[in-house]
N, C-alpha and C. Protein backbone atom coordinates (compact mmCIF):
# COMPACT_ATOMS: atom_id res chain seq x y z
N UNK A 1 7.77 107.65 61.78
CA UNK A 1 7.53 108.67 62.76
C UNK A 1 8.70 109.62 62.73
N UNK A 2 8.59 110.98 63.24
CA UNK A 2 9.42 111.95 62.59
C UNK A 2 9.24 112.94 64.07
N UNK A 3 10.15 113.65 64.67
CA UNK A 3 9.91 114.87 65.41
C UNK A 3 11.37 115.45 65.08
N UNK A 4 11.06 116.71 66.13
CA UNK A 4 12.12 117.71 66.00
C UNK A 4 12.28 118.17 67.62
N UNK A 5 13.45 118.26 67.80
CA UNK A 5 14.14 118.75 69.14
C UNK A 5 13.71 120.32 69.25
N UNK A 6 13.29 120.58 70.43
CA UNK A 6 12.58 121.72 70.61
C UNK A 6 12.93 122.26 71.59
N UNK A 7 14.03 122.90 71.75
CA UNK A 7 15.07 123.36 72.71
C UNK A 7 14.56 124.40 73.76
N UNK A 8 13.68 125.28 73.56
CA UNK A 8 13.33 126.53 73.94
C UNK A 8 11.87 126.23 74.88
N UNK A 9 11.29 125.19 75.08
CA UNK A 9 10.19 124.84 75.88
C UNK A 9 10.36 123.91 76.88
N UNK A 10 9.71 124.23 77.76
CA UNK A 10 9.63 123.50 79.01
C UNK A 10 9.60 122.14 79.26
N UNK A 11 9.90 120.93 79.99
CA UNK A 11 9.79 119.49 80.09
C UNK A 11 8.26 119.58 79.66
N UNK A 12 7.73 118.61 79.36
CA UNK A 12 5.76 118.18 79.39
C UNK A 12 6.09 116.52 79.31
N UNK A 13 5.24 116.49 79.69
CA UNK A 13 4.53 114.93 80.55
C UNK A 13 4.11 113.84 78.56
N UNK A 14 4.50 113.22 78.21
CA UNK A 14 3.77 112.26 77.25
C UNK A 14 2.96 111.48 77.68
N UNK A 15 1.86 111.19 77.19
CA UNK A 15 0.74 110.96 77.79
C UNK A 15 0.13 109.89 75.92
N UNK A 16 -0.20 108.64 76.44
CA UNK A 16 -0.45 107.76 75.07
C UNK A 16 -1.71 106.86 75.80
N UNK A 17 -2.34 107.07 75.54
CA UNK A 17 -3.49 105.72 75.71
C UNK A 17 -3.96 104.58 74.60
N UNK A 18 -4.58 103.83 74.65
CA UNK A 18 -5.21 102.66 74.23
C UNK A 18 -6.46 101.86 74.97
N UNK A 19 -7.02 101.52 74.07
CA UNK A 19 -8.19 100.69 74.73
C UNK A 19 -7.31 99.56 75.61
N UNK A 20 -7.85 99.15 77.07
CA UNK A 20 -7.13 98.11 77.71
C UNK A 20 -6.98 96.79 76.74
N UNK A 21 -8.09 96.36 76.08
CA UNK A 21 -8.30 95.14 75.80
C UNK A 21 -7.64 94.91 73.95
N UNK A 22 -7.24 96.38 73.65
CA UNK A 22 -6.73 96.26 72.37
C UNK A 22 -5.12 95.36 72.67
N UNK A 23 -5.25 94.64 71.50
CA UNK A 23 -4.34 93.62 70.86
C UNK A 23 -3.84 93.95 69.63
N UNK A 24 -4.04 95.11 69.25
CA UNK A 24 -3.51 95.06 67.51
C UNK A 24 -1.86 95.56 67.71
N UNK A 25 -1.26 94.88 66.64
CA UNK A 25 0.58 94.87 66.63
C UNK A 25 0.60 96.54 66.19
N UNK A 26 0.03 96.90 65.51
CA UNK A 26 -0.05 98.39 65.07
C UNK A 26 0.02 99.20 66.47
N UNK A 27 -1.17 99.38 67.28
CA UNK A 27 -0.86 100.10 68.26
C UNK A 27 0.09 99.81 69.09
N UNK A 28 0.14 98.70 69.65
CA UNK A 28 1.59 98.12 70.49
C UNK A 28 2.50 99.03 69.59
N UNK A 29 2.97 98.70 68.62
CA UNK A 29 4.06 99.45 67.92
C UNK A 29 4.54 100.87 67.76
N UNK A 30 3.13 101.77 68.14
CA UNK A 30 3.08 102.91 68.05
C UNK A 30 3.33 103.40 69.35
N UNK A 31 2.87 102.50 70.65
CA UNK A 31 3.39 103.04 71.62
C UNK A 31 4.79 103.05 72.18
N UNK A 32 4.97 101.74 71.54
CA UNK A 32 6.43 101.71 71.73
C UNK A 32 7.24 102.92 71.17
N UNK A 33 7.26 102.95 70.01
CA UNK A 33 7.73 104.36 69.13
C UNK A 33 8.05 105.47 69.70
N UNK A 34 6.62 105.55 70.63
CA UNK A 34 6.44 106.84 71.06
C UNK A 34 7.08 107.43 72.23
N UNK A 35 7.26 106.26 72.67
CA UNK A 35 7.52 106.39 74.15
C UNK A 35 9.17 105.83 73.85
N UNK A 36 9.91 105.30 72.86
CA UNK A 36 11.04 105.37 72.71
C UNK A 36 11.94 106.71 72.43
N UNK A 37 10.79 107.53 71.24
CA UNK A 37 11.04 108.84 70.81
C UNK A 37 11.27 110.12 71.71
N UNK A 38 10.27 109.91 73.22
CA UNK A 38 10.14 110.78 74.04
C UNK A 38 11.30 110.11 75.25
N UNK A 39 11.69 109.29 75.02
CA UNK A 39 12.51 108.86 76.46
C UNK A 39 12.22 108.31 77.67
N UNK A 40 10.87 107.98 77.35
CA UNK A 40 9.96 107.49 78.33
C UNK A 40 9.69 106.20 78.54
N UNK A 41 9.60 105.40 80.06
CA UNK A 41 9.07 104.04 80.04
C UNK A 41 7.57 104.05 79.59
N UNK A 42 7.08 102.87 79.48
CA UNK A 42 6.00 102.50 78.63
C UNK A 42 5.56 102.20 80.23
N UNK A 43 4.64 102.92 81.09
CA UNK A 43 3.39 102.50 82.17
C UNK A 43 1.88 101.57 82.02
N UNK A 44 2.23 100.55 82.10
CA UNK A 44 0.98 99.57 81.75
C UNK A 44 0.26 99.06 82.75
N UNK A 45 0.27 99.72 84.19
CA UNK A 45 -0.30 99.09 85.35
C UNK A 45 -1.79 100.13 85.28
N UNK A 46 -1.32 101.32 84.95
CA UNK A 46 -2.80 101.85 84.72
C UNK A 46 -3.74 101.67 83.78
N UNK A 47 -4.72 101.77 84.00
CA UNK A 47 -6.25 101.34 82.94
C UNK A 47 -6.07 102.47 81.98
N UNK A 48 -6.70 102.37 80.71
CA UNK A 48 -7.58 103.39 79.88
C UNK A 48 -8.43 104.08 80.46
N UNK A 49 -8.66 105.16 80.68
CA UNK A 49 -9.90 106.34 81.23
C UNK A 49 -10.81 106.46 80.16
N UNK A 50 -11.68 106.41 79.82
CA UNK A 50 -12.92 107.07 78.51
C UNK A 50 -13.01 108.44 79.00
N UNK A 51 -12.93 109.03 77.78
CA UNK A 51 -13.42 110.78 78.45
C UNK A 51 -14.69 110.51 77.83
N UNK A 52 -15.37 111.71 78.47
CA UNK A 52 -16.81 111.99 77.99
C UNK A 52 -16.99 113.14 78.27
């Protein structure tokens, strides 16, 4: 995983979902990543939403 510091734009919200019931080490891993990369705690008390 790879980003770039982007000095000139405003705070924004990271936002990562997953199926509730997913178990795969891949996604766990990716959220972690992601949410290490952005500075963010990992929120797991809320559900998955489905859009439609």
């Amino acid at each position: 995983m790879a980003y770039r510091s982007v000095t000139d734009l405003p705070p924004f919200t990271l936002c990562v979902a997953w199926p509730q019931d997913s178990r795969a080490p891949a996604v766990a891993a990716f959220v972690r990543a992601a949410t290490e990369v952005a500075g963010s705690p990992v929120a797991t008390d809320a559900p998955a939403q489905s859009g439609g």
